[in-house]
PDB file of N, CA and C in Angstrom:
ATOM      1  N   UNK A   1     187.435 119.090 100.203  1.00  0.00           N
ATOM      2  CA  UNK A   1     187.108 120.287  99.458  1.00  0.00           C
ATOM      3  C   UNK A   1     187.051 120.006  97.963  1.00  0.00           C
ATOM      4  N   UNK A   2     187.513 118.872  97.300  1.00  0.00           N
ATOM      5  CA  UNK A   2     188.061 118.471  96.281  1.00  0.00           C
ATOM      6  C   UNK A   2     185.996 118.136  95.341  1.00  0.00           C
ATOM      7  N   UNK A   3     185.669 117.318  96.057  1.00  0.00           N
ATOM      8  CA  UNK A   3     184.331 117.357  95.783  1.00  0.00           C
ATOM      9  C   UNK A   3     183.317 118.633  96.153  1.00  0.00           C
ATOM     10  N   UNK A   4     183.372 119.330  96.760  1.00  0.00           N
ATOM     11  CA  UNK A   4     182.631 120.430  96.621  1.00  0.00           C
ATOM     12  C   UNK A   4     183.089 121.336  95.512  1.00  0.00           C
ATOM     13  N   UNK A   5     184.376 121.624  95.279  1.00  0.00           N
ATOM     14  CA  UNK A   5     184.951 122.540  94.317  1.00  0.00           C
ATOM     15  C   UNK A   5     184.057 122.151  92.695  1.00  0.00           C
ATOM     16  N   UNK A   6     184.013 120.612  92.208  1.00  0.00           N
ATOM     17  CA  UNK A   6     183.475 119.752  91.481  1.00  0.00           C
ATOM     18  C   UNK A   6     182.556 120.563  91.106  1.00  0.00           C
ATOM     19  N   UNK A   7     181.425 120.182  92.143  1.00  0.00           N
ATOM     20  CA  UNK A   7     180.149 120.536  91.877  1.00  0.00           C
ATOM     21  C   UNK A   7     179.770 121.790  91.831  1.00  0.00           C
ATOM     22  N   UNK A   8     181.062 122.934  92.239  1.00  0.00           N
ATOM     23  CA  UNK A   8     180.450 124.303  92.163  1.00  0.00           C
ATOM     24  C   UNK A   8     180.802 124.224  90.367  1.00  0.00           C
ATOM     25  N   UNK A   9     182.189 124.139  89.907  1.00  0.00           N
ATOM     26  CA  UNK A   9     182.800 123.767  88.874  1.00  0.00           C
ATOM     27  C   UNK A   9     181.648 123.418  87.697  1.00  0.00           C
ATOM     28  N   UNK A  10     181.068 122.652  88.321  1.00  0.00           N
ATOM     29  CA  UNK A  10     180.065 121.809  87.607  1.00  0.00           C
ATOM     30  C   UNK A  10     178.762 122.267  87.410  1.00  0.00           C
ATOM     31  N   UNK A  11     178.277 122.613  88.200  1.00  0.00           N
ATOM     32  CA  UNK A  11     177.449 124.055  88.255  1.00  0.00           C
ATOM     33  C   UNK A  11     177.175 124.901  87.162  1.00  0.00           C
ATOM     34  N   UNK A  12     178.433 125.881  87.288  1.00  0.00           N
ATOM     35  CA  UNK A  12     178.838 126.487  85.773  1.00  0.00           C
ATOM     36  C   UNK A  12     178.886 126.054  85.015  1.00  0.00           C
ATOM     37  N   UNK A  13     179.572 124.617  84.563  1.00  0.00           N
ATOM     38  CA  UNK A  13     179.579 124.101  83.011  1.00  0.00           C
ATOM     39  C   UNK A  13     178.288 123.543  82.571  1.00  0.00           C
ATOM     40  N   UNK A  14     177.662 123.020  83.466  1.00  0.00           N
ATOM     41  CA  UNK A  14     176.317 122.681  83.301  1.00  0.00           C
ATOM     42  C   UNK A  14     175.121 124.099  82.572  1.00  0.00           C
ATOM     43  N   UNK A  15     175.420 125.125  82.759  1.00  0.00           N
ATOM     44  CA  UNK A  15     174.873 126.513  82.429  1.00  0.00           C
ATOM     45  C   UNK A  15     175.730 126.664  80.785  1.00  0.00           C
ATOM     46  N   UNK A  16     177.011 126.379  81.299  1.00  0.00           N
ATOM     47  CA  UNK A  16     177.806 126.934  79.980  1.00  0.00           C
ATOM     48  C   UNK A  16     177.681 126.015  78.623  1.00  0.00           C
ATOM     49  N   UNK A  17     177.815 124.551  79.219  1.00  0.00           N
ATOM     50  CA  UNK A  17     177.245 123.335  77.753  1.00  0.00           C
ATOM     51  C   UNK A  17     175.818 123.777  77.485  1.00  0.00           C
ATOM     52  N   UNK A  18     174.659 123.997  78.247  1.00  0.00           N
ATOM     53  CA  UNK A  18     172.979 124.575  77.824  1.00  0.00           C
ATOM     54  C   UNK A  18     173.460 125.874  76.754  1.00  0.00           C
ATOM     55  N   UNK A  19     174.030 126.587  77.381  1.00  0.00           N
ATOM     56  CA  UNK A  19     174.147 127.919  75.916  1.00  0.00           C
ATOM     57  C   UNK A  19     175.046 127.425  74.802  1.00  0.00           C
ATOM     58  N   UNK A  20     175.964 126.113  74.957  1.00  0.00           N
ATOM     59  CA  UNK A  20     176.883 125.885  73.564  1.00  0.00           C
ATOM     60  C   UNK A  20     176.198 125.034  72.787  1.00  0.00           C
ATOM     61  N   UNK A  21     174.949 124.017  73.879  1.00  0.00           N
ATOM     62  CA  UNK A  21     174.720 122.542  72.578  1.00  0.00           C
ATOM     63  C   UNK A  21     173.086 122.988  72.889  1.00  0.00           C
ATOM     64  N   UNK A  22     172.641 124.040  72.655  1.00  0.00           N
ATOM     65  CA  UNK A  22     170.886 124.234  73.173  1.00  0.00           C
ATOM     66  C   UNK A  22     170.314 123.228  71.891  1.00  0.00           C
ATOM     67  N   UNK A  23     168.938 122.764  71.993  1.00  0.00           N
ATOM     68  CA  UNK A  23     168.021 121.607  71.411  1.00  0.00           C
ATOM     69  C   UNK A  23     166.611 121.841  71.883  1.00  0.00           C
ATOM     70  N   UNK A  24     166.342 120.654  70.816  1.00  0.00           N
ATOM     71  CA  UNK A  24     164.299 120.796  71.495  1.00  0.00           C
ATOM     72  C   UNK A  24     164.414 119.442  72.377  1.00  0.00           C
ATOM     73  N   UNK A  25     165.705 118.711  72.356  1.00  0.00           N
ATOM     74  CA  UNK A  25     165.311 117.425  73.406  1.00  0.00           C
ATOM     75  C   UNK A  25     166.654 117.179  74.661  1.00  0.00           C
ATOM     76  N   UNK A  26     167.297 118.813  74.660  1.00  0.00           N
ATOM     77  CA  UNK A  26     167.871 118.500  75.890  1.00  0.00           C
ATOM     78  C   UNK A  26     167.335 118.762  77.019  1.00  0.00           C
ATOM     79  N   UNK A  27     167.792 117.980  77.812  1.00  0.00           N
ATOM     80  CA  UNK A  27     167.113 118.708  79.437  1.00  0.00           C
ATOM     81  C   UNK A  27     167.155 120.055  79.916  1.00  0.00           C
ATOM     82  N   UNK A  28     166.221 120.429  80.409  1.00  0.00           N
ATOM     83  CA  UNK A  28     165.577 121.852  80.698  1.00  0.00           C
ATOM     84  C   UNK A  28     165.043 121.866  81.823  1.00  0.00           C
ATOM     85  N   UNK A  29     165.092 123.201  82.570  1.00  0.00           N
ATOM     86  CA  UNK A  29     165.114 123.235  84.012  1.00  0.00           C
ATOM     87  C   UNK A  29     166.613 123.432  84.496  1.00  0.00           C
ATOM     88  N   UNK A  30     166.505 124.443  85.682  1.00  0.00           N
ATOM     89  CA  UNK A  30     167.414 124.554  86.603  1.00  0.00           C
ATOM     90  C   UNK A  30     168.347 123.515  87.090  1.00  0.00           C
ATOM     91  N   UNK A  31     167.391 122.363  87.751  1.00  0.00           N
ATOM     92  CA  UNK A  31     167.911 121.255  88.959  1.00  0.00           C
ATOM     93  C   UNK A  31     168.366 120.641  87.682  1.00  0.00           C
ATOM     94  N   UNK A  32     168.122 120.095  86.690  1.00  0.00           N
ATOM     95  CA  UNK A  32     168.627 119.338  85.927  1.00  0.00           C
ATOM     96  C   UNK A  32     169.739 119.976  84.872  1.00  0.00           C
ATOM     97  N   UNK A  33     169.571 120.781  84.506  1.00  0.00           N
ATOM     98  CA  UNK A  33     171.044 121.354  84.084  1.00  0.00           C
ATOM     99  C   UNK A  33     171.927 121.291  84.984  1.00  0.00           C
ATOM    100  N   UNK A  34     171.913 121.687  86.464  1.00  0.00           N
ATOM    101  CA  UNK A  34     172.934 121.849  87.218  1.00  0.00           C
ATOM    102  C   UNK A  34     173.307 120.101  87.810  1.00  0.00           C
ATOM    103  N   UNK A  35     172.835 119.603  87.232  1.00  0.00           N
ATOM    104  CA  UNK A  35     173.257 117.971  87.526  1.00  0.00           C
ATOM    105  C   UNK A  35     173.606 117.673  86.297  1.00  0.00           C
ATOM    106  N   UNK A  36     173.214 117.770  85.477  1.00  0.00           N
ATOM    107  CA  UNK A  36     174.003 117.258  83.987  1.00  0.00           C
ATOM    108  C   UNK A  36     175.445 118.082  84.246  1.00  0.00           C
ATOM    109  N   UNK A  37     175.550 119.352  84.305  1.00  0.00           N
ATOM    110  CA  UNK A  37     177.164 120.112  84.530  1.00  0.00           C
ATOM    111  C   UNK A  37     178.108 119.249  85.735  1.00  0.00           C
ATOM    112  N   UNK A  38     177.390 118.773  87.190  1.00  0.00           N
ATOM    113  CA  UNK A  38     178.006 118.257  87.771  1.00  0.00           C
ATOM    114  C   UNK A  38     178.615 116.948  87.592  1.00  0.00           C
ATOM    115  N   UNK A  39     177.815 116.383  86.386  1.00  0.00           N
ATOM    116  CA  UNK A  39     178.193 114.605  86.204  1.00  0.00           C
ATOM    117  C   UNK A  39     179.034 115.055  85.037  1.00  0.00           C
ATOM    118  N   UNK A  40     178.938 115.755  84.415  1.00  0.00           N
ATOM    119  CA  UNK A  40     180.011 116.122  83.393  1.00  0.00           C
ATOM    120  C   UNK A  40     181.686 116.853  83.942  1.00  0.00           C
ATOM    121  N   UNK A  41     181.239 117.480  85.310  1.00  0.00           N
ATOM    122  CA  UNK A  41     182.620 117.834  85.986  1.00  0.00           C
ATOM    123  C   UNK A  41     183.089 116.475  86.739  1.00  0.00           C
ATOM    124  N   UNK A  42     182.294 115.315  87.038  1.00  0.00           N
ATOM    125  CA  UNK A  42     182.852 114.246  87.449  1.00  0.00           C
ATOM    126  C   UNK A  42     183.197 113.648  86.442  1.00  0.00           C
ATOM    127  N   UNK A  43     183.012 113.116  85.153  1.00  0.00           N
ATOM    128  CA  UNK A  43     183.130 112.789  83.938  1.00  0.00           C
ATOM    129  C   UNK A  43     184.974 113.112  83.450  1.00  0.00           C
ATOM    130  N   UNK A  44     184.783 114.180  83.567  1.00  0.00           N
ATOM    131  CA  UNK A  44     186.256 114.767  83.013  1.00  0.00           C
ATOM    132  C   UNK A  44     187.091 114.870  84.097  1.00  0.00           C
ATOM    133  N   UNK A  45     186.941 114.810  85.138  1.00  0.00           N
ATOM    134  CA  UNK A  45     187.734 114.727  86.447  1.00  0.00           C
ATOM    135  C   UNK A  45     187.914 113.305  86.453  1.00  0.00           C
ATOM    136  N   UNK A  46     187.621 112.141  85.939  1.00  0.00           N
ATOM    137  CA  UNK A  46     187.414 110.720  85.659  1.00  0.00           C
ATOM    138  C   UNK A  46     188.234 110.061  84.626  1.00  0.00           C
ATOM    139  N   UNK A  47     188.118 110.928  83.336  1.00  0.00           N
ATOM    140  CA  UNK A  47     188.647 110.653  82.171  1.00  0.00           C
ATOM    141  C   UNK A  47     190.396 111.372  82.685  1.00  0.00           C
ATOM    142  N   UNK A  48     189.809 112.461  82.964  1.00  0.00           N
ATOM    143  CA  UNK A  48     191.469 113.063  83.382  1.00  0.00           C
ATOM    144  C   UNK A  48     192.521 112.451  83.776  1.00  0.00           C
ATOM    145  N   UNK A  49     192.086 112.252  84.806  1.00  0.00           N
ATOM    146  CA  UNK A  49     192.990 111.424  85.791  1.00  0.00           C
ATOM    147  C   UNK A  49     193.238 109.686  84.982  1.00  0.00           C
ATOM    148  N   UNK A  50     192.521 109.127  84.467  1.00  0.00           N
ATOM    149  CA  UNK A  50     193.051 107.909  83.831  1.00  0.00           C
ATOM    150  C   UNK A  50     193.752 108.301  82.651  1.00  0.00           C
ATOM    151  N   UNK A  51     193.462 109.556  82.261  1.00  0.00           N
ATOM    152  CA  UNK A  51     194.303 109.881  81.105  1.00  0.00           C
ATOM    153  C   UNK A  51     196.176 110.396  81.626  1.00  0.00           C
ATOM    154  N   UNK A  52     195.851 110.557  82.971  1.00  0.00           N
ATOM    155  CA  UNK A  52     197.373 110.807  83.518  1.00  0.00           C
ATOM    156  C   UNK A  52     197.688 112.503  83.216  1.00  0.00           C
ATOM    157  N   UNK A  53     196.414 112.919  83.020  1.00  0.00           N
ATOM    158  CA  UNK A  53     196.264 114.932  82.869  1.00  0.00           C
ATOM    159  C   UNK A  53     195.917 115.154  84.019  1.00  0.00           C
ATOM    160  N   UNK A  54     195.292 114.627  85.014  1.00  0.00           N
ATOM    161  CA  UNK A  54     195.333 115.099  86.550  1.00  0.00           C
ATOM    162  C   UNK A  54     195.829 114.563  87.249  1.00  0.00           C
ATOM    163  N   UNK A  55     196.611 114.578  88.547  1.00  0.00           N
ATOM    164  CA  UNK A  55     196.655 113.666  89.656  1.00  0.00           C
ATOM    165  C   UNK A  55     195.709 113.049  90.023  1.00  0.00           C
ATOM    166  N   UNK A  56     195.848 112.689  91.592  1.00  0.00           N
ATOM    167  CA  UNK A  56     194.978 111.641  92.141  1.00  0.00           C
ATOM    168  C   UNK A  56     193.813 112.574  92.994  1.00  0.00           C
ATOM    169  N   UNK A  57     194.330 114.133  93.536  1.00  0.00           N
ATOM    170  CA  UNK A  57     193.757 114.899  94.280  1.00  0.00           C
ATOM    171  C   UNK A  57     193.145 116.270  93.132  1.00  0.00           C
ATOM    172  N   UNK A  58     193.360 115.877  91.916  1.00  0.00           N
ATOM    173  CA  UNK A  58     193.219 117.211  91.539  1.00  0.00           C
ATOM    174  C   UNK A  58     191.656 117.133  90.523  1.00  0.00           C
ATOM    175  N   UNK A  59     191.043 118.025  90.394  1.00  0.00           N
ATOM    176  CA  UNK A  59     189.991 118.020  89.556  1.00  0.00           C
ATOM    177  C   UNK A  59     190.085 118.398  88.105  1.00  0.00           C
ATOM    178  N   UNK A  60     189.251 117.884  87.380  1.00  0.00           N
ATOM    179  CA  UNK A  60     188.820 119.082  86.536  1.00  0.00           C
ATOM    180  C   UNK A  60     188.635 120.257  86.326  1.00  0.00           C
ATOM    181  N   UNK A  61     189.195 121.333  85.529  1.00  0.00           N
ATOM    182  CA  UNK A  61     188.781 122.627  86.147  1.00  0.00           C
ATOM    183  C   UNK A  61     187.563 122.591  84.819  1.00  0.00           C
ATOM    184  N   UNK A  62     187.444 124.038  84.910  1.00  0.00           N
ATOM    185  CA  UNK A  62     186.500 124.651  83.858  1.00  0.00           C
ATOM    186  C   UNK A  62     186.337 124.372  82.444  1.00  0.00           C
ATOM    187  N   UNK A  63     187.089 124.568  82.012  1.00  0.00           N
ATOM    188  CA  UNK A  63     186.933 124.097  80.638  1.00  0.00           C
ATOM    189  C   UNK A  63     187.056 122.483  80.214  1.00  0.00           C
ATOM    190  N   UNK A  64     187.622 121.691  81.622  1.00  0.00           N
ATOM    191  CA  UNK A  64     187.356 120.305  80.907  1.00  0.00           C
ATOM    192  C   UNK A  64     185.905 119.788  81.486  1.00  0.00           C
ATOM    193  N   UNK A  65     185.479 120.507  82.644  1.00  0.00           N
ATOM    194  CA  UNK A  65     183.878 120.304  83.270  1.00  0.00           C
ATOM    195  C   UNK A  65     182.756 120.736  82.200  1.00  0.00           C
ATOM    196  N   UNK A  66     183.169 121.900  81.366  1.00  0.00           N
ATOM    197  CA  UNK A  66     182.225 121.697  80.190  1.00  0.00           C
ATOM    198  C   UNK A  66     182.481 120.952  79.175  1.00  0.00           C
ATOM    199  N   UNK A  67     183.450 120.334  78.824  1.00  0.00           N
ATOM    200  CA  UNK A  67     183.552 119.297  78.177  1.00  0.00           C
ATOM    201  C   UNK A  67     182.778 118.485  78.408  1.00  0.00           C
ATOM    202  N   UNK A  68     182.952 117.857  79.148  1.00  0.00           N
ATOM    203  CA  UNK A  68     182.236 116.644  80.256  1.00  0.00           C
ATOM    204  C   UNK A  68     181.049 116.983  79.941  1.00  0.00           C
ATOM    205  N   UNK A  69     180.583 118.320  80.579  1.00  0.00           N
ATOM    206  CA  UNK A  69     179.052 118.317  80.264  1.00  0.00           C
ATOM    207  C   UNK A  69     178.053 118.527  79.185  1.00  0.00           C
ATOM    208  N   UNK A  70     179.067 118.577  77.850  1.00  0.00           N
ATOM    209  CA  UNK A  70     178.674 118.915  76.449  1.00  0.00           C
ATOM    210  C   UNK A  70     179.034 117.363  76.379  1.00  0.00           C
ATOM    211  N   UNK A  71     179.724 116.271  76.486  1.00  0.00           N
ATOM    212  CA  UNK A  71     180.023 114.893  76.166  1.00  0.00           C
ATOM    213  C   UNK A  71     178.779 114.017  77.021  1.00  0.00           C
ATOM    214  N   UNK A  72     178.117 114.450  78.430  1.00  0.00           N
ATOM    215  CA  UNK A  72     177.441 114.278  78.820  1.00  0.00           C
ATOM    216  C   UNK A  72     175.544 114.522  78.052  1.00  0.00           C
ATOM    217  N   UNK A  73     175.893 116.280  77.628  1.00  0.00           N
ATOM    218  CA  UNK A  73     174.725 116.089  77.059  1.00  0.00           C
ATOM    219  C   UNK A  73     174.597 115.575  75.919  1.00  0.00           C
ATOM    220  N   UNK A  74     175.268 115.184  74.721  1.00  0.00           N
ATOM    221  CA  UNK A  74     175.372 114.353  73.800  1.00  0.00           C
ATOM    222  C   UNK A  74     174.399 113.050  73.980  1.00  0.00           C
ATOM    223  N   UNK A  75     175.378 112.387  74.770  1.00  0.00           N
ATOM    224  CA  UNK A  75     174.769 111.299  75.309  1.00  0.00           C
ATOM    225  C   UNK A  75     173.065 111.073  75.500  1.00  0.00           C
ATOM    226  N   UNK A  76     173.183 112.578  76.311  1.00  0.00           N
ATOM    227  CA  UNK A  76     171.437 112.416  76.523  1.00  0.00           C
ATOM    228  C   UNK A  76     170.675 112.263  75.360  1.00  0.00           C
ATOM    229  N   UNK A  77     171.184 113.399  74.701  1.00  0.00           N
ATOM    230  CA  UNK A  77     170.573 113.944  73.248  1.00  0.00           C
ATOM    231  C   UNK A  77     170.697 112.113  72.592  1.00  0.00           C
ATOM    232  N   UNK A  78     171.492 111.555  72.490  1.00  0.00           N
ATOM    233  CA  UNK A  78     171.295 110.210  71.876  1.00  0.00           C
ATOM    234  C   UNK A  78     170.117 109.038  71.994  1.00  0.00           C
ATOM    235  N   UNK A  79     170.671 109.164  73.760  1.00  0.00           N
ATOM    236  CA  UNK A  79     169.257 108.342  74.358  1.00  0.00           C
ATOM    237  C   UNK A  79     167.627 108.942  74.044  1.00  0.00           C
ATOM    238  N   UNK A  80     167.798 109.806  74.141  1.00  0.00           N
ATOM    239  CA  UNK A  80     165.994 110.609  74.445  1.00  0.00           C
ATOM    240  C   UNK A  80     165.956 110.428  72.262  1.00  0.00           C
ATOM    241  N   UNK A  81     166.653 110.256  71.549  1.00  0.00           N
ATOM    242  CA  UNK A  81     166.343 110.106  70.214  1.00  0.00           C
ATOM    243  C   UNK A  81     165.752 108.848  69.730  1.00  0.00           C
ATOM    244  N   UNK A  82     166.626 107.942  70.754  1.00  0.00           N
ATOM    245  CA  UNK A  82     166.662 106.576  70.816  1.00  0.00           C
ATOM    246  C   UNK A  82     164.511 105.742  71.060  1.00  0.00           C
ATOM    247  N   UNK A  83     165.042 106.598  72.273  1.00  0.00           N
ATOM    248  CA  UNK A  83     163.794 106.394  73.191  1.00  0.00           C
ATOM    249  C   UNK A  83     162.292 107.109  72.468  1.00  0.00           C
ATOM    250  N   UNK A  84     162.575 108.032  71.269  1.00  0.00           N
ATOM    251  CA  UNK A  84     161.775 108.600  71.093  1.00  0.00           C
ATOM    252  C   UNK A  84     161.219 107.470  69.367  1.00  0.00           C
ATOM    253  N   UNK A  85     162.056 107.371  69.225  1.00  0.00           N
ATOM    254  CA  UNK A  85     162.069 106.727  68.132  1.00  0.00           C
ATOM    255  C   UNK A  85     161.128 105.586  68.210  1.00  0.00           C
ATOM    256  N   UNK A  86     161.441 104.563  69.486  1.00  0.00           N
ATOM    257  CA  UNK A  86     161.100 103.313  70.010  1.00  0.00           C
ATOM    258  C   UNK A  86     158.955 103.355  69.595  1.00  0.00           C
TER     259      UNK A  86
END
């Protein structure tokens, strides 16, 4: 259940980082917001736990899944600058 919870989790933050970090070169669209939120709720469910803030069974909740997915879209926002530049 631990991975489904994630991705619902992730879901939402993926919606909630699009309204905090909006741009002309972040990803846009449905399917892809809701995968940037989910790799950002795995992200901080990742960092968490090596940081010794979660257990071994426990997730990320909400507010560190938008973390993740505002640290996630960063990232993008870096690459696609990168790439645009090239």
């Amino acid at each position: 259940m631990g991975i489904i919870w994630t991705i619902i989790i992730g879901f939402v933050a993926g919606i909630i980082a699009k309204f905090i970090m909006p741009g002309s070169n972040e990803p846009s669209g449905f399917i892809l917001t809701t995968i940037l939120g989910i790799v950002g709720a795995f992200v901080a469910t990742y960092l968490g736990q090596a940081l010794g803030w979660y257990g071994a069974g426990e997730g990320a909740g909400l507010i560190g899944a938008v973390v993740g997915a505002i640290i996630v879209l960063a990232v993008w926002a870096m690459l696609s600058n990168r790439r645009s530049a090239v």
